[in-house]
PDB file of N, CA and C in Angstrom:
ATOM      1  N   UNK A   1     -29.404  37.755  -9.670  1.00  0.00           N
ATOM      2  CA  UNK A   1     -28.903  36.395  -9.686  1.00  0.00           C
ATOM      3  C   UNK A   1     -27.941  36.220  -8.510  1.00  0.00           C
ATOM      4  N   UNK A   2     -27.903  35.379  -7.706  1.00  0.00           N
ATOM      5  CA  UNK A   2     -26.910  34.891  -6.521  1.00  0.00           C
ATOM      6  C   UNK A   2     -26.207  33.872  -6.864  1.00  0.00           C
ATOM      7  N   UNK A   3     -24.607  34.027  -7.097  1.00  0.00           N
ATOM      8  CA  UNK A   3     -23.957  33.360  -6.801  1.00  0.00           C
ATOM      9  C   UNK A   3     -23.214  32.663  -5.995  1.00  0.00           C
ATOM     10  N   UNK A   4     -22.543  31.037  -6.659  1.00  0.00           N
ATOM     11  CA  UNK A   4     -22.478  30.429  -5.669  1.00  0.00           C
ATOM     12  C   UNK A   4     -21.589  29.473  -5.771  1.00  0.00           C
ATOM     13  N   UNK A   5     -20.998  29.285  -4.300  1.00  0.00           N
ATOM     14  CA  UNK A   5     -19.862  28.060  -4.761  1.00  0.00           C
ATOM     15  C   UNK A   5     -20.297  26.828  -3.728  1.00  0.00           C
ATOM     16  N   UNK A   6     -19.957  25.940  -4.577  1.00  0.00           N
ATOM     17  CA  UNK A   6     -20.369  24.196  -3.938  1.00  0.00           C
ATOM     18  C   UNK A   6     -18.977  24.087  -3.599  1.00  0.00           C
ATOM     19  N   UNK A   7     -18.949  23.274  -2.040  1.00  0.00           N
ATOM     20  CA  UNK A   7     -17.987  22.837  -1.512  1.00  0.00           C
ATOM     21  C   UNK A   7     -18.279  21.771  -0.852  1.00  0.00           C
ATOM     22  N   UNK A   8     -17.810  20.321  -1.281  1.00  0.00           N
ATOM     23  CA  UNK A   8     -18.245  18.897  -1.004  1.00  0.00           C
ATOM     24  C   UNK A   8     -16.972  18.001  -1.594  1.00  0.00           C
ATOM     25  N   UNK A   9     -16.326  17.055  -0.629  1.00  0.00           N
ATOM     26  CA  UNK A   9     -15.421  16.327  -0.990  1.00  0.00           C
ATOM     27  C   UNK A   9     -15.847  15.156  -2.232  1.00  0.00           C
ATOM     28  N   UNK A  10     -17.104  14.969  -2.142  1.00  0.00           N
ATOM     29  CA  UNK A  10     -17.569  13.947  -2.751  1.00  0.00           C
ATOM     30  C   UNK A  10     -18.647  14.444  -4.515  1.00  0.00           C
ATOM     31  N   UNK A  11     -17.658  14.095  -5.157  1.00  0.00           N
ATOM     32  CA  UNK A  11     -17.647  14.859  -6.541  1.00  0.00           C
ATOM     33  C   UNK A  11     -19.321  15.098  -6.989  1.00  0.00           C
ATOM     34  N   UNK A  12     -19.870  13.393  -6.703  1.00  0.00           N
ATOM     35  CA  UNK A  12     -21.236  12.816  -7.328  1.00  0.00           C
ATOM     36  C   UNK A  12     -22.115  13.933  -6.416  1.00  0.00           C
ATOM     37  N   UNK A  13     -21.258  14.333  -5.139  1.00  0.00           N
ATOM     38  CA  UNK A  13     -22.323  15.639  -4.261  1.00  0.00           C
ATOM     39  C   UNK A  13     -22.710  16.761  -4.909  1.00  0.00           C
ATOM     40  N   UNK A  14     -21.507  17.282  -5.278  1.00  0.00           N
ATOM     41  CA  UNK A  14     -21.398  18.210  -6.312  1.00  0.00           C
ATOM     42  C   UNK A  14     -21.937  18.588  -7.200  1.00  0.00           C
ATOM     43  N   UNK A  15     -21.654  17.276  -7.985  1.00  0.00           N
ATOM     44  CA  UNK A  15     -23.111  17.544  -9.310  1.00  0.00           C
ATOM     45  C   UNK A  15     -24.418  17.489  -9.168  1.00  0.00           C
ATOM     46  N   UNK A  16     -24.516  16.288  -8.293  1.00  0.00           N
ATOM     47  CA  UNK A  16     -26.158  16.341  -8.195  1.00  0.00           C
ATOM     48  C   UNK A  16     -26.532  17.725  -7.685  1.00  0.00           C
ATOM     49  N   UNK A  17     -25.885  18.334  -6.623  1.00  0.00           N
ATOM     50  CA  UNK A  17     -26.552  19.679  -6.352  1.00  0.00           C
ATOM     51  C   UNK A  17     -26.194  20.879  -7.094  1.00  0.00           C
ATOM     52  N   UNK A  18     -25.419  20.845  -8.090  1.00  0.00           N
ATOM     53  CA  UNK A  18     -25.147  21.804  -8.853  1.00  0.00           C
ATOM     54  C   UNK A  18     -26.552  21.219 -10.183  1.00  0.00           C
ATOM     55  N   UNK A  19     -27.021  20.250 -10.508  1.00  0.00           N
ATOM     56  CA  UNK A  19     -27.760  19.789 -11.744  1.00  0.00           C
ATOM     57  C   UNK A  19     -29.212  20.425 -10.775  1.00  0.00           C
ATOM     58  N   UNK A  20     -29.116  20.021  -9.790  1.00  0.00           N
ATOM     59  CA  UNK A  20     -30.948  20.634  -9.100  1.00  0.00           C
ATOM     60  C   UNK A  20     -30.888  21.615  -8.795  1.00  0.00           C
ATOM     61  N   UNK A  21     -29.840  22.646  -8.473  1.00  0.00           N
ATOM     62  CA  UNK A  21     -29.771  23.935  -8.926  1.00  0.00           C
ATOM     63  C   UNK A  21     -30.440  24.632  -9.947  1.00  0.00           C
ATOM     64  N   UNK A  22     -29.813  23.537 -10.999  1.00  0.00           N
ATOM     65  CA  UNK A  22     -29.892  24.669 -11.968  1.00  0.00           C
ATOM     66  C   UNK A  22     -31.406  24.077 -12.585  1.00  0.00           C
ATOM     67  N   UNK A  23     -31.612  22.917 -12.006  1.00  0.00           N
ATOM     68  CA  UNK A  23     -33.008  23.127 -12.601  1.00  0.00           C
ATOM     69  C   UNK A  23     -34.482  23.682 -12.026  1.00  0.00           C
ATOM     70  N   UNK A  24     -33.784  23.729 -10.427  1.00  0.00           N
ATOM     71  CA  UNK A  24     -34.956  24.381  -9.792  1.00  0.00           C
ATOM     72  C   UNK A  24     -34.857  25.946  -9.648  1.00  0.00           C
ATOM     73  N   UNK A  25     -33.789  26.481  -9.741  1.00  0.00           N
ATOM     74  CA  UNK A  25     -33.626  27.523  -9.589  1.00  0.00           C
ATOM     75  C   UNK A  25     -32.613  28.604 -10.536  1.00  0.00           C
ATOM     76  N   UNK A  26     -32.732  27.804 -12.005  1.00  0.00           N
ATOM     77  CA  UNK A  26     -31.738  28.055 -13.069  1.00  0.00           C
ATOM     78  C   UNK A  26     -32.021  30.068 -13.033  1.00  0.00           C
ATOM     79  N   UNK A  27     -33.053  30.512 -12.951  1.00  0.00           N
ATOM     80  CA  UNK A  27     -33.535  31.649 -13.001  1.00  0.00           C
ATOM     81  C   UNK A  27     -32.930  32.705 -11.399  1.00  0.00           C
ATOM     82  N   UNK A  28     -32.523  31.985 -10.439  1.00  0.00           N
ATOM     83  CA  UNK A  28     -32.287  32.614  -9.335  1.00  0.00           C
ATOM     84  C   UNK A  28     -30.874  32.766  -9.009  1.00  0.00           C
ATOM     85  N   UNK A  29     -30.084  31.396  -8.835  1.00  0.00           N
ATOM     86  CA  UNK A  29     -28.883  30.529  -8.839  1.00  0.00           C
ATOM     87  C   UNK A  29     -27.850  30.282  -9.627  1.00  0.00           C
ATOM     88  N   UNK A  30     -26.514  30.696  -9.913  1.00  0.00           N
ATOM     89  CA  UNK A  30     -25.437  30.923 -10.636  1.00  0.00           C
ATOM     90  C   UNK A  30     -24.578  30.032  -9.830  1.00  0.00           C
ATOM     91  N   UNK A  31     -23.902  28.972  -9.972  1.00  0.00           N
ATOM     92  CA  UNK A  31     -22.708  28.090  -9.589  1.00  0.00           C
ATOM     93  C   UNK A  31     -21.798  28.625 -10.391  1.00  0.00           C
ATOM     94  N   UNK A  32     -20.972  29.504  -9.524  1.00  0.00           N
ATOM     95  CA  UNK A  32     -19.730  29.754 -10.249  1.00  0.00           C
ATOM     96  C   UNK A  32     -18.424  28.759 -10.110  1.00  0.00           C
ATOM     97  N   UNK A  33     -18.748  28.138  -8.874  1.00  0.00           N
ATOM     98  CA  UNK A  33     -17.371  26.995  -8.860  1.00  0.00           C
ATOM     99  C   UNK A  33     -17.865  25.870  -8.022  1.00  0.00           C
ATOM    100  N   UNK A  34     -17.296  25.096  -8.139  1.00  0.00           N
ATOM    101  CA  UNK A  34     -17.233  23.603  -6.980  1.00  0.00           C
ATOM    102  C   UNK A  34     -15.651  23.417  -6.441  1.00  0.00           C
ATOM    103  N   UNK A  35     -15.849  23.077  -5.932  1.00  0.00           N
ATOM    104  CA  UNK A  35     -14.314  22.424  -4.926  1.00  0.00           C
ATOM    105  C   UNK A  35     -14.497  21.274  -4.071  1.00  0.00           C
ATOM    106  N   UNK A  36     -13.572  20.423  -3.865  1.00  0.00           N
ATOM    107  CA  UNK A  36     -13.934  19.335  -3.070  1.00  0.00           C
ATOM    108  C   UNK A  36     -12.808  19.283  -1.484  1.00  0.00           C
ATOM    109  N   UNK A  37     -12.630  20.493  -1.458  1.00  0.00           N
ATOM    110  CA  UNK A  37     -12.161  20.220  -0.479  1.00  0.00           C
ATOM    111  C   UNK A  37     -11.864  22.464   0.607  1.00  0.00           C
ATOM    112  N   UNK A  38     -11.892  21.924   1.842  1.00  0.00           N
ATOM    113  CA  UNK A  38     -11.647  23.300   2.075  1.00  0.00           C
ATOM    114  C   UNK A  38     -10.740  24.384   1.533  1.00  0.00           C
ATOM    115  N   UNK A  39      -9.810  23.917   1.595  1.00  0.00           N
ATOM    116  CA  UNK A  39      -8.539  24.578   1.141  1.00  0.00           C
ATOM    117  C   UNK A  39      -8.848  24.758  -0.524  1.00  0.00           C
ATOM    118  N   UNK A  40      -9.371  24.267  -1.410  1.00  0.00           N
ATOM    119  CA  UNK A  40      -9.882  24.663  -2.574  1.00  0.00           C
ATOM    120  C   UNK A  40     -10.855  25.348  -3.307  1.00  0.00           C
ATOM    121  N   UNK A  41     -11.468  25.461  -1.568  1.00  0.00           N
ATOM    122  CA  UNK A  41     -12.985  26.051  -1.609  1.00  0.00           C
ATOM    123  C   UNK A  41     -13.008  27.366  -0.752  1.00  0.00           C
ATOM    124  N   UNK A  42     -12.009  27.954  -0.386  1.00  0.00           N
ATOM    125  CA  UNK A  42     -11.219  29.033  -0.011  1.00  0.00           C
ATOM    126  C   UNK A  42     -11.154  29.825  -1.334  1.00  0.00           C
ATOM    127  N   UNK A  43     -10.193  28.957  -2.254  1.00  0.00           N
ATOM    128  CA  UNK A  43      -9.504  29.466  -3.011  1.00  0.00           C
ATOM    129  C   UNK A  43     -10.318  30.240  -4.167  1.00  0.00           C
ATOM    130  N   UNK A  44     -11.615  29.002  -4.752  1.00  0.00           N
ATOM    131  CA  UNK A  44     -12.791  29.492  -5.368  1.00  0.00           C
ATOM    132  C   UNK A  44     -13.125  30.940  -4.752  1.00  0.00           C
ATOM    133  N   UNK A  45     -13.752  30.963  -2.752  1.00  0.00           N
ATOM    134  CA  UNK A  45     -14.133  31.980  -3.083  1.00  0.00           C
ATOM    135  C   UNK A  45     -13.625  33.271  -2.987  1.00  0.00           C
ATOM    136  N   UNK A  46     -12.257  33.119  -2.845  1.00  0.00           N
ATOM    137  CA  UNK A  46     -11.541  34.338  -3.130  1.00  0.00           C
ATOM    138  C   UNK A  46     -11.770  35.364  -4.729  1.00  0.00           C
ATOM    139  N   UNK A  47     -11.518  33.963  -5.382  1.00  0.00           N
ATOM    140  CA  UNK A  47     -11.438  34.098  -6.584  1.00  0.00           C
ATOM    141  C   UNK A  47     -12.761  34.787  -7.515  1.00  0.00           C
ATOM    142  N   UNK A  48     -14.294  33.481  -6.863  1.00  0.00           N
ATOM    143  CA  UNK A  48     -15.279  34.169  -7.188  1.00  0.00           C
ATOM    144  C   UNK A  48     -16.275  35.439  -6.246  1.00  0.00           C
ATOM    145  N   UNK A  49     -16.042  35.553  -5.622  1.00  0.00           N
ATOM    146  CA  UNK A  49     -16.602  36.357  -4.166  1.00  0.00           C
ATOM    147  C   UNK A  49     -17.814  36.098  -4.444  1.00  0.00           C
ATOM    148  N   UNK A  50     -18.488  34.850  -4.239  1.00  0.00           N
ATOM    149  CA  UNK A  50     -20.009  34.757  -4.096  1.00  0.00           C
ATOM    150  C   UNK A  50     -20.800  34.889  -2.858  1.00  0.00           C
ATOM    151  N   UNK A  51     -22.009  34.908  -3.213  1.00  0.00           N
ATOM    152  CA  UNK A  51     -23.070  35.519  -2.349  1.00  0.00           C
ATOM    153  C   UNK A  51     -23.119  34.376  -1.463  1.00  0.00           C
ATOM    154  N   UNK A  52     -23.226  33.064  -1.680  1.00  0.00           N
ATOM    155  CA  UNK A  52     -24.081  32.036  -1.442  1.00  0.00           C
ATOM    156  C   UNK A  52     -22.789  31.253  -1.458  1.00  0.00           C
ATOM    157  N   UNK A  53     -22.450  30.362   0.126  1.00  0.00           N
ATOM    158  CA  UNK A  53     -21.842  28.830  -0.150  1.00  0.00           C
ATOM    159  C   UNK A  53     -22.194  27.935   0.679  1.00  0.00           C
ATOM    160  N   UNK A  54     -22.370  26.773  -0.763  1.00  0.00           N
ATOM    161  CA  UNK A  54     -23.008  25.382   0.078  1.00  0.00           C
ATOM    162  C   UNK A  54     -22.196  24.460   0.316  1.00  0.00           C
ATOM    163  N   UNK A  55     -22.023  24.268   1.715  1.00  0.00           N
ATOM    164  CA  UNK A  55     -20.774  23.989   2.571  1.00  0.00           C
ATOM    165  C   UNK A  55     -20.984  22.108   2.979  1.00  0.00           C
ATOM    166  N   UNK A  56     -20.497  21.195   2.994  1.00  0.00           N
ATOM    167  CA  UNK A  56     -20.175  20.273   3.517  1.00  0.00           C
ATOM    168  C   UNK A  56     -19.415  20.375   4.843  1.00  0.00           C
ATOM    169  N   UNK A  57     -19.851  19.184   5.890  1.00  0.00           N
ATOM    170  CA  UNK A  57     -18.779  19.721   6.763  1.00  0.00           C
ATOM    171  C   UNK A  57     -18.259  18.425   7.270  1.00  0.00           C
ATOM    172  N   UNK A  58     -18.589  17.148   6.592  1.00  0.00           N
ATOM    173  CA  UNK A  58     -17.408  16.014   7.124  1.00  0.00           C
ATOM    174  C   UNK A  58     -16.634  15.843   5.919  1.00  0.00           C
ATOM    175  N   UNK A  59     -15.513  15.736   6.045  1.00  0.00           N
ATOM    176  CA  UNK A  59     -14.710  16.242   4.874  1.00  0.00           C
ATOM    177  C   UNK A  59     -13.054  15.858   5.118  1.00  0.00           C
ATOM    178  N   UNK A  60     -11.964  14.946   4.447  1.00  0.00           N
ATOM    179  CA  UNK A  60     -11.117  14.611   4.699  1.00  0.00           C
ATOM    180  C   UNK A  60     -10.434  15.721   4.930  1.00  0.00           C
ATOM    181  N   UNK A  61      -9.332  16.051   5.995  1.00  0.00           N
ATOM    182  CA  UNK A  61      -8.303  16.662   6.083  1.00  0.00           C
ATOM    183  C   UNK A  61      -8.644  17.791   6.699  1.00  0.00           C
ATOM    184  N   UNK A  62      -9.871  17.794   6.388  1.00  0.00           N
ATOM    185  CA  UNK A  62     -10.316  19.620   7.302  1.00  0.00           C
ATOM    186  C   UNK A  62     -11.676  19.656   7.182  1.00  0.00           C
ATOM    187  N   UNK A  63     -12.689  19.776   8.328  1.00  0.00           N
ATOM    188  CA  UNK A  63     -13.647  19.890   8.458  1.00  0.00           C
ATOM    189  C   UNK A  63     -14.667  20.874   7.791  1.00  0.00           C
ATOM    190  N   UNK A  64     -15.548  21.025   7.236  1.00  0.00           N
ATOM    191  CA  UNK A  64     -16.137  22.341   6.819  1.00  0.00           C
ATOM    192  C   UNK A  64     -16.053  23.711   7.746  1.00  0.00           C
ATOM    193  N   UNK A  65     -16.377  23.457   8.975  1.00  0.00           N
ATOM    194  CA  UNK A  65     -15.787  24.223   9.789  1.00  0.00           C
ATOM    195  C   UNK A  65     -15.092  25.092   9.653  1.00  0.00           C
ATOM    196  N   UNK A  66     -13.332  24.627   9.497  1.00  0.00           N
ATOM    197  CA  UNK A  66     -12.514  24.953   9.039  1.00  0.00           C
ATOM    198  C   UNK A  66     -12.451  26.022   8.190  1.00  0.00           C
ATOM    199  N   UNK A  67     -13.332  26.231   7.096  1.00  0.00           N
ATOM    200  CA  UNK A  67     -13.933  26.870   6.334  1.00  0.00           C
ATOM    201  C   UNK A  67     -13.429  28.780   6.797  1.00  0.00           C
ATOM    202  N   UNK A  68     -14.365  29.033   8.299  1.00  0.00           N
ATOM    203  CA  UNK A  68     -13.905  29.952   8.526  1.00  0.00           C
ATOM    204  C   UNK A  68     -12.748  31.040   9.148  1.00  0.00           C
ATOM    205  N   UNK A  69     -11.944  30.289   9.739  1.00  0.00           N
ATOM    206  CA  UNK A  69     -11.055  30.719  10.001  1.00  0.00           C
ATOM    207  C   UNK A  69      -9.996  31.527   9.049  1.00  0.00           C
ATOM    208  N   UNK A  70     -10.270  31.196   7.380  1.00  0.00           N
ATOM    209  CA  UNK A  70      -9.624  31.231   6.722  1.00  0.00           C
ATOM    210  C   UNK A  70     -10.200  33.392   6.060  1.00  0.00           C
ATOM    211  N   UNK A  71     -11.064  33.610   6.726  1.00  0.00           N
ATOM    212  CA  UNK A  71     -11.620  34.753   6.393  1.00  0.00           C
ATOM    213  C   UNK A  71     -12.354  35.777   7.933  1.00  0.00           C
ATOM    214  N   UNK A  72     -11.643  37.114   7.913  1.00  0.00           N
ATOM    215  CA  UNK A  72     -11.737  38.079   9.135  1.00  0.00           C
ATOM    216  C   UNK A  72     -13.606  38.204   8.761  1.00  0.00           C
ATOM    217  N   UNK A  73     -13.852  38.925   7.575  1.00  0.00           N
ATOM    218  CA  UNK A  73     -14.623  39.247   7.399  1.00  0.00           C
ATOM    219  C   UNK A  73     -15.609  38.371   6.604  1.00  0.00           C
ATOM    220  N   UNK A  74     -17.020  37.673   6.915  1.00  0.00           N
ATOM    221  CA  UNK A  74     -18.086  36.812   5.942  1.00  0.00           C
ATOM    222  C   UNK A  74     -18.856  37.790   4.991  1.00  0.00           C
ATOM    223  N   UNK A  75     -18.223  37.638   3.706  1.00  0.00           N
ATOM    224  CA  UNK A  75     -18.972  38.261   2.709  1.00  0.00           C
ATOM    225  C   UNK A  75     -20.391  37.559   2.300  1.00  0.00           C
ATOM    226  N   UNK A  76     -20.627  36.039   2.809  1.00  0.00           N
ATOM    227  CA  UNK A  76     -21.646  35.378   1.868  1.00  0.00           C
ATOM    228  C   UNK A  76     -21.894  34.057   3.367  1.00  0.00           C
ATOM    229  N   UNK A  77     -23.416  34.110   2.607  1.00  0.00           N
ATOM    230  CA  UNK A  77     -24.067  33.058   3.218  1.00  0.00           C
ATOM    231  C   UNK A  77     -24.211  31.841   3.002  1.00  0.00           C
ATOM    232  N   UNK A  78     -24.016  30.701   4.116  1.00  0.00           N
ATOM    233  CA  UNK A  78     -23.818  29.333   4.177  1.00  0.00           C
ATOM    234  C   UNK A  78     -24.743  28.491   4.102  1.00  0.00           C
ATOM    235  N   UNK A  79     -25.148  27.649   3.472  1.00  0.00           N
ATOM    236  CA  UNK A  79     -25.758  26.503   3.801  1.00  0.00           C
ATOM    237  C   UNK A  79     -25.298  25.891   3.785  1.00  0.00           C
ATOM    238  N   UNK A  80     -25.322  24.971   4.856  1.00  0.00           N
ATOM    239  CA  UNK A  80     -24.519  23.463   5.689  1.00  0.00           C
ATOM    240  C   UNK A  80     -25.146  22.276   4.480  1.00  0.00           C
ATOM    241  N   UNK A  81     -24.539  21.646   3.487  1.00  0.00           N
ATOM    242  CA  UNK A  81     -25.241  20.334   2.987  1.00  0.00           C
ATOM    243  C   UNK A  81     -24.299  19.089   3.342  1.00  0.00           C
ATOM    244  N   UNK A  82     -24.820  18.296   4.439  1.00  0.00           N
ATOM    245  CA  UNK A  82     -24.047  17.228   4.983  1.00  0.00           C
ATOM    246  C   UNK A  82     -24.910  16.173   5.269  1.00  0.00           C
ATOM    247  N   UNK A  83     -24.520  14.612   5.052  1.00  0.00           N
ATOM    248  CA  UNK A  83     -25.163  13.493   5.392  1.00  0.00           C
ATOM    249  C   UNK A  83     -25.336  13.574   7.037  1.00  0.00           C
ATOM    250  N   UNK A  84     -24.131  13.983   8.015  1.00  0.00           N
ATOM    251  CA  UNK A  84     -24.018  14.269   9.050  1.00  0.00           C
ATOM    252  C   UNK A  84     -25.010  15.321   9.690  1.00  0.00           C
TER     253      UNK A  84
END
């Protein structure tokens, strides 16, 4: 099972891709957290050390981007989900 954290400022983002997660891939895919913002979505994956994060990257206050600076070493892989 691969886990995973959603990171999207926009809540309704969140769910919808955490609900088609779990229905397309309820058997593969574990959402261990959401966050809506970088700095919270840091914090998740400290907390959860997942495999998998699906990253937003226009985003008030700090870009998804942003994202990495906050870690020497990438334990887990990104997918970019952005309207942009």
């Amino acid at each position: 099972m691969i886990s995973c954290v959603i990171i999207d400022d926009e809540r309704q983002a969140r769910e919808v891709l955490q609900k088609l997660i779990k229905r397309y891939f309820k058997d593969r895919i574990i959402v261990k957290a959401m966050a809506g913002s970088v700095e919270e979505g840091v914090k998740q994956i400290h907390k959860h050390n997942p495999q998998l994060v699906f990253l937003d990257i226009e985003m008030p206050h700090e870009n998804g981007f942003g994202l990495f600076k906050y870690f020497d070493h990438f334990h887990f892989d990104v997918v970019f989900t952005t309207a942009y």
